[in-house]
Protein backbone atom coordinates (compact mmCIF):
# COMPACT_ATOMS: atom_id res chain seq x y z
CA UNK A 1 139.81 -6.99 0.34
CA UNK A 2 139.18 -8.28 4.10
CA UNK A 3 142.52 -9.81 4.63
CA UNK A 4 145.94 -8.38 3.26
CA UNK A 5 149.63 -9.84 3.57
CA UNK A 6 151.66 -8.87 6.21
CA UNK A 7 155.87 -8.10 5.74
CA UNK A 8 156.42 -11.93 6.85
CA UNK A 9 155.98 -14.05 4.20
CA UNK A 10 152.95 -16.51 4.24
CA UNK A 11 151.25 -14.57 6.83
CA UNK A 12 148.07 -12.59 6.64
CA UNK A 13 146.12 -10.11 8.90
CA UNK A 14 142.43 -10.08 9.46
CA UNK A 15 140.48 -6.82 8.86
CA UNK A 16 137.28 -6.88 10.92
CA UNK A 17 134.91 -4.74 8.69
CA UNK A 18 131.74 -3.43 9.53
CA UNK A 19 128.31 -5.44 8.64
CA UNK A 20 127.31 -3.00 6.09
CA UNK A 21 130.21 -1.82 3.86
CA UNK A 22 129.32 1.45 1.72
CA UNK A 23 130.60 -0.27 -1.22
CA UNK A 24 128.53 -3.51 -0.85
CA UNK A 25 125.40 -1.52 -2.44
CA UNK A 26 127.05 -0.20 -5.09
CA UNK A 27 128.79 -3.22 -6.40
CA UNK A 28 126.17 -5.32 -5.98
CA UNK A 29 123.03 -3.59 -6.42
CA UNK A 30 121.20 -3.78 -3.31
CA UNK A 31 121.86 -4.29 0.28
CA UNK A 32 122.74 -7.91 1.52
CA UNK A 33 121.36 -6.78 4.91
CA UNK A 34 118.02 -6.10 3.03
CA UNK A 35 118.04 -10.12 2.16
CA UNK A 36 114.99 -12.20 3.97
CA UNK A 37 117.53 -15.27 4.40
CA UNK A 38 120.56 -15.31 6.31
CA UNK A 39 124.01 -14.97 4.03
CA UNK A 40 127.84 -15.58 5.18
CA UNK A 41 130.17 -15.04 3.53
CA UNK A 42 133.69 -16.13 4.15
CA UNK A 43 137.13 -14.98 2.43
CA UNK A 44 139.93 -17.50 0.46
CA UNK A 45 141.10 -18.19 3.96
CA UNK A 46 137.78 -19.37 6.01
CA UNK A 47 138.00 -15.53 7.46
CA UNK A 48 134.08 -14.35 7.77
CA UNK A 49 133.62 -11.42 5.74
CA UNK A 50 130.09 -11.05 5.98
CA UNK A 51 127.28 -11.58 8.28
CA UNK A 52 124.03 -10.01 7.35
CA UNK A 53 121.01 -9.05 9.47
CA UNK A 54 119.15 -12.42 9.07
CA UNK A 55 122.00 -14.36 9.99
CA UNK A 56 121.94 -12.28 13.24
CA UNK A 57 118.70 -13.13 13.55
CA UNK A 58 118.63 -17.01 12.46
CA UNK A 59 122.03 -17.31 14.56
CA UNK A 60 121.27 -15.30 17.86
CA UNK A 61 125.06 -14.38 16.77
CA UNK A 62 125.91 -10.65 16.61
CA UNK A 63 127.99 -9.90 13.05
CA UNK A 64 129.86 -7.84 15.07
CA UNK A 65 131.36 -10.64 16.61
CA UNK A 66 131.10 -13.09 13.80
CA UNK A 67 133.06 -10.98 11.21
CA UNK A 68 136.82 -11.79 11.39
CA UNK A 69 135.93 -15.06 12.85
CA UNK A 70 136.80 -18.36 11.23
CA UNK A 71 133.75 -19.98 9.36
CA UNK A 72 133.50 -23.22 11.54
CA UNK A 73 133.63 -20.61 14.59
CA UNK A 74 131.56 -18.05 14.05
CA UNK A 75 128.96 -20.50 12.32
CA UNK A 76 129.49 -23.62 14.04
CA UNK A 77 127.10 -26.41 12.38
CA UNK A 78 126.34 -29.68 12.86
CA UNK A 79 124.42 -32.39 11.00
CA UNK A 80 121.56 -34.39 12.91
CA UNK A 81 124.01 -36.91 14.06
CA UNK A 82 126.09 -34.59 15.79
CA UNK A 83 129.02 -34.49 13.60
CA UNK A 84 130.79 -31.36 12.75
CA UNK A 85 129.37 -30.10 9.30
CA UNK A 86 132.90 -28.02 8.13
CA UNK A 87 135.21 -30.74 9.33
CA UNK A 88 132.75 -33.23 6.99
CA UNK A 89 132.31 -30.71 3.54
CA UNK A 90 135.99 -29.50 4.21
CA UNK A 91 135.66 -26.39 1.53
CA UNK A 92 138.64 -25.20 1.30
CA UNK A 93 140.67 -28.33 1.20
CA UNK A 94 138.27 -31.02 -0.32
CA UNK A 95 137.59 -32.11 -4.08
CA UNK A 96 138.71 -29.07 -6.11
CA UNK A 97 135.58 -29.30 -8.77
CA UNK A 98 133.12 -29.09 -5.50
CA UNK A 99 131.29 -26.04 -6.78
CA UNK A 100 128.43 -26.19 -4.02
CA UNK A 101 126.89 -28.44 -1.25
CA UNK A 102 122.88 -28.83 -1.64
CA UNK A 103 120.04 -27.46 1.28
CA UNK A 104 119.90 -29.46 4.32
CA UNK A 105 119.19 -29.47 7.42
CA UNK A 106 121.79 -29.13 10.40
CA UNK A 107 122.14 -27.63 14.02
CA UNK A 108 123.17 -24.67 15.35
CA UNK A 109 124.34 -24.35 19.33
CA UNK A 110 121.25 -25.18 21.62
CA UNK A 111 120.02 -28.08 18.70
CA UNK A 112 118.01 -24.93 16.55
CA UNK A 113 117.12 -26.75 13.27
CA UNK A 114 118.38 -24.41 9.91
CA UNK A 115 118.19 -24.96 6.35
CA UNK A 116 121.72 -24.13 5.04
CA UNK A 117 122.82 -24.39 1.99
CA UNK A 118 126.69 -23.57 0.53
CA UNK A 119 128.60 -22.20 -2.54
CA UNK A 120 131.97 -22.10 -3.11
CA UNK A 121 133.37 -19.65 -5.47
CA UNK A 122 136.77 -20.44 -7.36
CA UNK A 123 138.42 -17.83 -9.81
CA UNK A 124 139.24 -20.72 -12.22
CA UNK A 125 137.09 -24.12 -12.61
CA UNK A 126 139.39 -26.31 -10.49
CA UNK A 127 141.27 -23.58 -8.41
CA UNK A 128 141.51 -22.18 -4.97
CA UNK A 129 138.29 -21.65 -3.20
CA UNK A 130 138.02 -17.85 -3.16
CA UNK A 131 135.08 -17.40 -1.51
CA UNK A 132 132.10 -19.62 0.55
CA UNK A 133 129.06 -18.24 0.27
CA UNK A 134 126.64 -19.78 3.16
CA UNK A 135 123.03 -19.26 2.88
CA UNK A 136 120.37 -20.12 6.04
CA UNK A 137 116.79 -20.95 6.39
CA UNK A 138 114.90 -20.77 9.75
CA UNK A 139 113.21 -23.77 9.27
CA UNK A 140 109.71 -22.66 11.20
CA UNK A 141 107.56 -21.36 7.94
CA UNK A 142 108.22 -25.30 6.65
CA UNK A 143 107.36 -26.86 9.73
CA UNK A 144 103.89 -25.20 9.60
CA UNK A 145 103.70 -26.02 5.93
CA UNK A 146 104.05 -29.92 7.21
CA UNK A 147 102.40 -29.46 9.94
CA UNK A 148 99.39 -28.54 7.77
CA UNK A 149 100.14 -31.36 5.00
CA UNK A 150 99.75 -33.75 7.54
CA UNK A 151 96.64 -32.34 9.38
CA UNK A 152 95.40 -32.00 5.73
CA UNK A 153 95.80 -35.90 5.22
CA UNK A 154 94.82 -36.95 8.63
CA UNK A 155 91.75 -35.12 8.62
CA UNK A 156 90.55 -36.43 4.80
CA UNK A 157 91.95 -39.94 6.20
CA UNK A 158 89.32 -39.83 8.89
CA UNK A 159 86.50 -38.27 6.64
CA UNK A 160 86.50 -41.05 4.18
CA UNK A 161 87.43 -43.80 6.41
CA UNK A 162 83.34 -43.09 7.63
CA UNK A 163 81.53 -43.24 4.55
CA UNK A 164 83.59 -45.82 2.99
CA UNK A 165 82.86 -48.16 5.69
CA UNK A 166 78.80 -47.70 5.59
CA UNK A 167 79.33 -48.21 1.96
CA UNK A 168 81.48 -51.44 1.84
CA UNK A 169 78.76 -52.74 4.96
CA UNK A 170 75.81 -51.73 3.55
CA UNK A 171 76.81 -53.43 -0.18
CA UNK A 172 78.46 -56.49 1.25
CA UNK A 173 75.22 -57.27 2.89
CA UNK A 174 72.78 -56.71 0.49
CA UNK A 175 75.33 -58.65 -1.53
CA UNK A 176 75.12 -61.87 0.32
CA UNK A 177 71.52 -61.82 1.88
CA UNK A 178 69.63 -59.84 -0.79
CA UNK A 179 66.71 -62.12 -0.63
CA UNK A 180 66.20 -61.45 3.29
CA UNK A 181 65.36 -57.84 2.99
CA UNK A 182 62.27 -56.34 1.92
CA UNK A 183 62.11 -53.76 -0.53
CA UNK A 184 61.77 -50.83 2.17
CA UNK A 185 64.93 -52.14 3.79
CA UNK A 186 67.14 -52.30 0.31
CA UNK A 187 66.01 -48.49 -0.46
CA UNK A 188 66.76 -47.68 2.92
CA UNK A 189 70.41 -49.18 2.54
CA UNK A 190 70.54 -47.86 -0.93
CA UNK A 191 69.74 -44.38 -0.06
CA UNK A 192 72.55 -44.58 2.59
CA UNK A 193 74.83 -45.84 -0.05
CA UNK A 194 74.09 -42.57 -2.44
CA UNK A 195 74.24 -40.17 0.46
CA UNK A 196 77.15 -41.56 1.65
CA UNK A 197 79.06 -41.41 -1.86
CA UNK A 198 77.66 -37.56 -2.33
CA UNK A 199 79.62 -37.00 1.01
CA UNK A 200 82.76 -38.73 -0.72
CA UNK A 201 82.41 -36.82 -3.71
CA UNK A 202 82.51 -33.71 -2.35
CA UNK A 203 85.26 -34.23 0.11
CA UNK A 204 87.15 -35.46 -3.01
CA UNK A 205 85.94 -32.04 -4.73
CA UNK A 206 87.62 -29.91 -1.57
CA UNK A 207 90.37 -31.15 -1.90
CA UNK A 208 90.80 -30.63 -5.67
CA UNK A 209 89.53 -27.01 -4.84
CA UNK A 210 92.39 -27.01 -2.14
CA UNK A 211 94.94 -27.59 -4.47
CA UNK A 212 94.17 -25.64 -7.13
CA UNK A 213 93.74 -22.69 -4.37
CA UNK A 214 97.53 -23.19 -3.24
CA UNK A 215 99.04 -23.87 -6.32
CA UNK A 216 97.49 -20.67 -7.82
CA UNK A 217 95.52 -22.42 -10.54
CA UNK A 218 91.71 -22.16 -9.39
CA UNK A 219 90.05 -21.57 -12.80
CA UNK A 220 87.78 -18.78 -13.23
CA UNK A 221 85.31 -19.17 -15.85
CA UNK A 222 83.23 -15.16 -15.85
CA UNK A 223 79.50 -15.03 -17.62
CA UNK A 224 76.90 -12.43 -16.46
CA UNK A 225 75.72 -13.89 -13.02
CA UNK A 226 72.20 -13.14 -11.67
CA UNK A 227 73.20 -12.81 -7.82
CA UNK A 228 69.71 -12.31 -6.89
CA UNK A 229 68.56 -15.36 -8.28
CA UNK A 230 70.96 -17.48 -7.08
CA UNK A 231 70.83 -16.78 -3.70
CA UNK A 232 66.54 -17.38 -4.09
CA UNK A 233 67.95 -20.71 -5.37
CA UNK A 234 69.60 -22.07 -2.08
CA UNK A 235 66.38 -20.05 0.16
CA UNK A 236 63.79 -21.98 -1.94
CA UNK A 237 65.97 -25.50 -1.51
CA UNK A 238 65.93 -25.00 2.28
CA UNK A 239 62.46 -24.45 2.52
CA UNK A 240 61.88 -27.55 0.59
CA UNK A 241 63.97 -29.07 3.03
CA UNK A 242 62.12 -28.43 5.73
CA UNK A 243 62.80 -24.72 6.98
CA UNK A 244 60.28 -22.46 7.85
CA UNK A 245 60.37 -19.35 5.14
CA UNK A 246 59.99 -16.99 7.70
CA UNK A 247 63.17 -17.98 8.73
CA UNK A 248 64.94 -16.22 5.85
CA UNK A 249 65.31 -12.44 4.71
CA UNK A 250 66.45 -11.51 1.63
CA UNK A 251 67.20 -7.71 0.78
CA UNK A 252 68.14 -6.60 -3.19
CA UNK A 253 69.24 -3.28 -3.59
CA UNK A 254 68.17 -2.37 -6.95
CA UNK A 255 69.69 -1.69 -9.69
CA UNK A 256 73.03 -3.83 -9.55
CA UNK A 257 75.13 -3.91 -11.70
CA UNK A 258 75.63 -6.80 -14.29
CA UNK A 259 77.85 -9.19 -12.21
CA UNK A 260 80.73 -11.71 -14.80
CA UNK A 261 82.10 -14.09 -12.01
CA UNK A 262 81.93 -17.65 -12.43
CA UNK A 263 78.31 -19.10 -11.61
CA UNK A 264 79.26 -22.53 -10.46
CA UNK A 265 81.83 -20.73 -7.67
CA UNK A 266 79.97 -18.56 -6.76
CA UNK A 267 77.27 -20.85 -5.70
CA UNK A 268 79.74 -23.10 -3.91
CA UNK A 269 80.44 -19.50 -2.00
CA UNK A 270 76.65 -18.72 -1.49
CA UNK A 271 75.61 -22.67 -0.27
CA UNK A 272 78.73 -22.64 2.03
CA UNK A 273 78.13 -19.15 3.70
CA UNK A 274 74.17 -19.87 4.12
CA UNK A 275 74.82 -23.01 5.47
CA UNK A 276 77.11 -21.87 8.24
CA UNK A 277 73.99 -19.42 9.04
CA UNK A 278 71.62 -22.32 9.13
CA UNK A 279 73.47 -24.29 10.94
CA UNK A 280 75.23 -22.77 13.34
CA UNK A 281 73.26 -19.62 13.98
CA UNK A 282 69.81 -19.06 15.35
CA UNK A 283 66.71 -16.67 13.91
CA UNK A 284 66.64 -15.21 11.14
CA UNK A 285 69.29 -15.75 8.09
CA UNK A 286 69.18 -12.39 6.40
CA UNK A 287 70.96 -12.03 2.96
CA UNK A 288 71.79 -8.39 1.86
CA UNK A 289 72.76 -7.74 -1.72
CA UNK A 290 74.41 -4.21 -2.68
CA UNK A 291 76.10 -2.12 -4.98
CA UNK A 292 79.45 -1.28 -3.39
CA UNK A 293 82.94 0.05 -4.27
CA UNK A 294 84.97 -2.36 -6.40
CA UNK A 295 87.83 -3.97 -3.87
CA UNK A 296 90.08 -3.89 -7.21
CA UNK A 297 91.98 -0.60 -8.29
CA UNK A 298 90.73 0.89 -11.47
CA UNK A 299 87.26 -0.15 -11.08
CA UNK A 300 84.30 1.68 -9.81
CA UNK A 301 81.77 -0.30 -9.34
CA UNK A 302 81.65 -3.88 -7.35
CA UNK A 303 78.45 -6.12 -5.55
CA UNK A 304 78.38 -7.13 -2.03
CA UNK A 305 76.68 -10.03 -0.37
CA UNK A 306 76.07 -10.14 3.40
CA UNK A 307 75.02 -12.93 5.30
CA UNK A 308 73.69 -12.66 8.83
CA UNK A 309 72.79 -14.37 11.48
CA UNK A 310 70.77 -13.86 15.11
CA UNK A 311 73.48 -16.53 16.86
CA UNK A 312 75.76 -16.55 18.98
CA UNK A 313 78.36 -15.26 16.75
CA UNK A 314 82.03 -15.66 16.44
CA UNK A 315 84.36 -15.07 19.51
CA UNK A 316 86.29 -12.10 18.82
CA UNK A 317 89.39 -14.05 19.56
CA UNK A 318 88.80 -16.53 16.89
CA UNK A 319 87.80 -14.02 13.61
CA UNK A 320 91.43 -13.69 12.24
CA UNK A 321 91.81 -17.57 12.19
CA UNK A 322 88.31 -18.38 10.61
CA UNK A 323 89.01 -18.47 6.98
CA UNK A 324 92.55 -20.86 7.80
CA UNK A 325 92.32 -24.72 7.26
CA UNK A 326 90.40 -26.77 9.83
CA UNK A 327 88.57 -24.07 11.82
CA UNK A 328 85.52 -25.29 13.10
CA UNK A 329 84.10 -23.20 15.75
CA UNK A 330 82.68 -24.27 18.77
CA UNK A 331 80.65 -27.16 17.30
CA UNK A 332 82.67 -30.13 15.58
CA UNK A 333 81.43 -31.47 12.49
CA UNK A 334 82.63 -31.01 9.02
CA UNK A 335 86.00 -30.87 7.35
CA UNK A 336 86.64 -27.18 8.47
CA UNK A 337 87.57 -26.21 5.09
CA UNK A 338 84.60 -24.86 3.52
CA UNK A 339 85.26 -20.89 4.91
CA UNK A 340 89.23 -21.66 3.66
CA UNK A 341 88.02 -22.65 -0.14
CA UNK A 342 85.05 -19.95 0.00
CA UNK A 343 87.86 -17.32 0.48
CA UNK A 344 90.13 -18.44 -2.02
CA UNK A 345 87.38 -18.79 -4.68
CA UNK A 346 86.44 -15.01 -3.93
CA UNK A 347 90.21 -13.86 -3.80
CA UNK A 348 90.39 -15.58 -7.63
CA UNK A 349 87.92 -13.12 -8.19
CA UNK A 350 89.87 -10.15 -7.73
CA UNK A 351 87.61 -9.74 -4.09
CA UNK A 352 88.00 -9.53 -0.54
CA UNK A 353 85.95 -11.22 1.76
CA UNK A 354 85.59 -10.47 5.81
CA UNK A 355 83.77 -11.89 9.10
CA UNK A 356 82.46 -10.02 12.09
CA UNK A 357 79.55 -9.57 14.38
CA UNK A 358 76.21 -8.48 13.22
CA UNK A 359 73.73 -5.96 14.33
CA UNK A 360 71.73 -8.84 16.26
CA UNK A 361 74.73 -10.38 17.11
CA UNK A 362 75.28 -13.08 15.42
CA UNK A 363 77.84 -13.88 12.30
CA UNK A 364 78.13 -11.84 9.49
CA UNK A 365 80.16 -13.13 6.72
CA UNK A 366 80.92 -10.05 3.53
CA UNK A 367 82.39 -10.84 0.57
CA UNK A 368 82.79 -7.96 -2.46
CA UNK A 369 83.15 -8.80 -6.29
CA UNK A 370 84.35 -6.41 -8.64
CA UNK A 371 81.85 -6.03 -11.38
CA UNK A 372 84.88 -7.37 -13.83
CA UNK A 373 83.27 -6.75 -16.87
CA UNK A 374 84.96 -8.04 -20.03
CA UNK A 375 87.00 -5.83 -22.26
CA UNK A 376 85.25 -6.05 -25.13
CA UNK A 377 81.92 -4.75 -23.28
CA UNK A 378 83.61 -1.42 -22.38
């Protein structure tokens, strides 16, 4: 016990104990100190009796000098209209089935925002409050997590907003003056049209990719995978395109061994990282293919893909932020979250992918597989 009864009756004397009592981690199992969120806990008579080291930290108070305090001192809160938050809840003299008061946000000293949540712990369902156990929340890690929602919707806002608009034009006026256009001016419109829903489509398919990625539920669908061919796929479309073969390098260590990974992600990887080559970097694209260590424990054996560039590469201050949402580079264009869905697609492979500067120094993007062979083949 904290607080014991003095010889006059009715009165009580504060113990001040330490912030880490030697019995707390053997009653309870583990450390409270050792807790990522900030605890208080306060006694039956709003005496603090704990004050672990994230509440030091979310509080800028030291638990040396919170412990013995009263709870509205030591932890003096206020809601976002400036009113005191202890006076409101009153815990210790309010409705006696009050059992807890719900996460919210309110102020500390110097207007510092805090997520703090309450529970008050009676010995009998509608007696005494024996204990208020306060729980805080820096509030930082969910601003960023807003921050991003909203960047996320502003920036798919604007991308659709442009197609959409050459699609309702171009429509609405071969709708109502068809007859005025020849038939080299309604393909031309048409193929505007197309292009322009492709670009919806696979904004729409991002952000489905997005989502799954976050929530953890980015399916993974493994059958042997020639990466060889695949990456000749995506060489042979540029050239068709337009881009002069010499321009590419491809380089197959041989053998490999027989890749299970999921064939349409895997391409979405490839056409995403040769892209960014062709694009952005200059000379030649050069696309190494490998037998490597596995990047998983318990496996041997894994295949590496390189892509390179002869560009002008990636600043050295801007490599650890490359594969986060709406990094662009230098050059604007783009949703910026191509490099963000390529990682998570190999990550839900079991591999680890990585950026930095290659020998001609340009860009070189390296992602590993592990061979992840089924069981049944072993």
């Amino acid at each position: 016990m904290s607080v014991g009864t003095s010889g006059a009756p009715g009165a009580h004397q504060v113990l001040r104990p330490s912030a880490s009592r030697p019995g707390d981690r053997a009653e309870c199992g583990f450390d409270p100190d050792d807790l990522p969120d900030g605890l208080v806990v306060a006694d039956e008579h709003g005496h603090v009796i704990r004050f672990n080291t994230a509440a030091e930290r979310i509080t800028a108070v030291r638990a040396a000098d919170a412990l013995g305090q009263r709870l509205e001192k030591a932890l003096p809160l206020e809601d976002l209209d400036g009113r005191r938050w202890w006076q409101l809840t009153d815990p210790y003299g309010g409705l006696a089935i009050r059992r807890r008061q719900p996460e919210r946000n309110l102020l500390l000293p110097g207007g510092r925002e805090v997520l703090v949540c309450a529970r008050y712990v009676r010995t009998r369902p509608t007696g005494p409050v024996h204990r208020v156990v306060v729980s805080l929340r820096d509030t930082e890690a969910r601003r960023r997590t807003e921050r991003s929602h909203a960047e996320l919707i502003a920036t798919v806002a604007h991308e659709l907003r442009s197609p959409l608009t050459s699609v309702k034009g171009f429509t609405a006026t071969l709708l109502a003056k068809w007859e005025r256009f020849t038939d080299d001016q309604k393909r031309l419109m048409l193929e505007t049209v197309d292009a322009d829903a492709d670009r919806v489509t696979r904004l729409i398919a991002e952000l489905l990719d997005i989502s799954r990625i976050d929530s953890g539920r980015l399916e993974v669908r493994r059958q042997p995978v020639d990466i060889g061919a695949a990456v000749g796929r995506h060489i042979q479309a540029y050239v068709a395109a337009g881009q002069p073969a010499d321009r590419f390098l491809l380089r197959l260590e041989q053998p490999l061994p027989v890749l299970w990974a999921d064939p349409d992600k895997i391409d979405q990887v490839l056409s995403n990282l040769i892209e960014n080559a062709v694009r952005h970097g200059d000379g030649t694209v050069t696309i190494d293919i490998t037998a490597t260590a596995s990047p998983r424990e318990g496996e041997d054996t894994g295949t590496s893909v390189t892509v390179s560039d002869e560009g002008p590469g990636i600043p050295e201050e801007s490599m650890n932020r490359v594969f986060t949402r709406f990094w662009r580079g230098s050059k604007r264009g783009g949703t910026g979250l191509g490099l963000y869905i390529v990682k998570g697609i190999v990550e839900a492979h079991g591999g680890a992918i990585e950026v930095g500067r290659a020998p001609g120094g340009g860009a070189q993007f390296r992602f590993t597989l592990p061979v992840a062979a089924p069981a049944f083949m072993a």
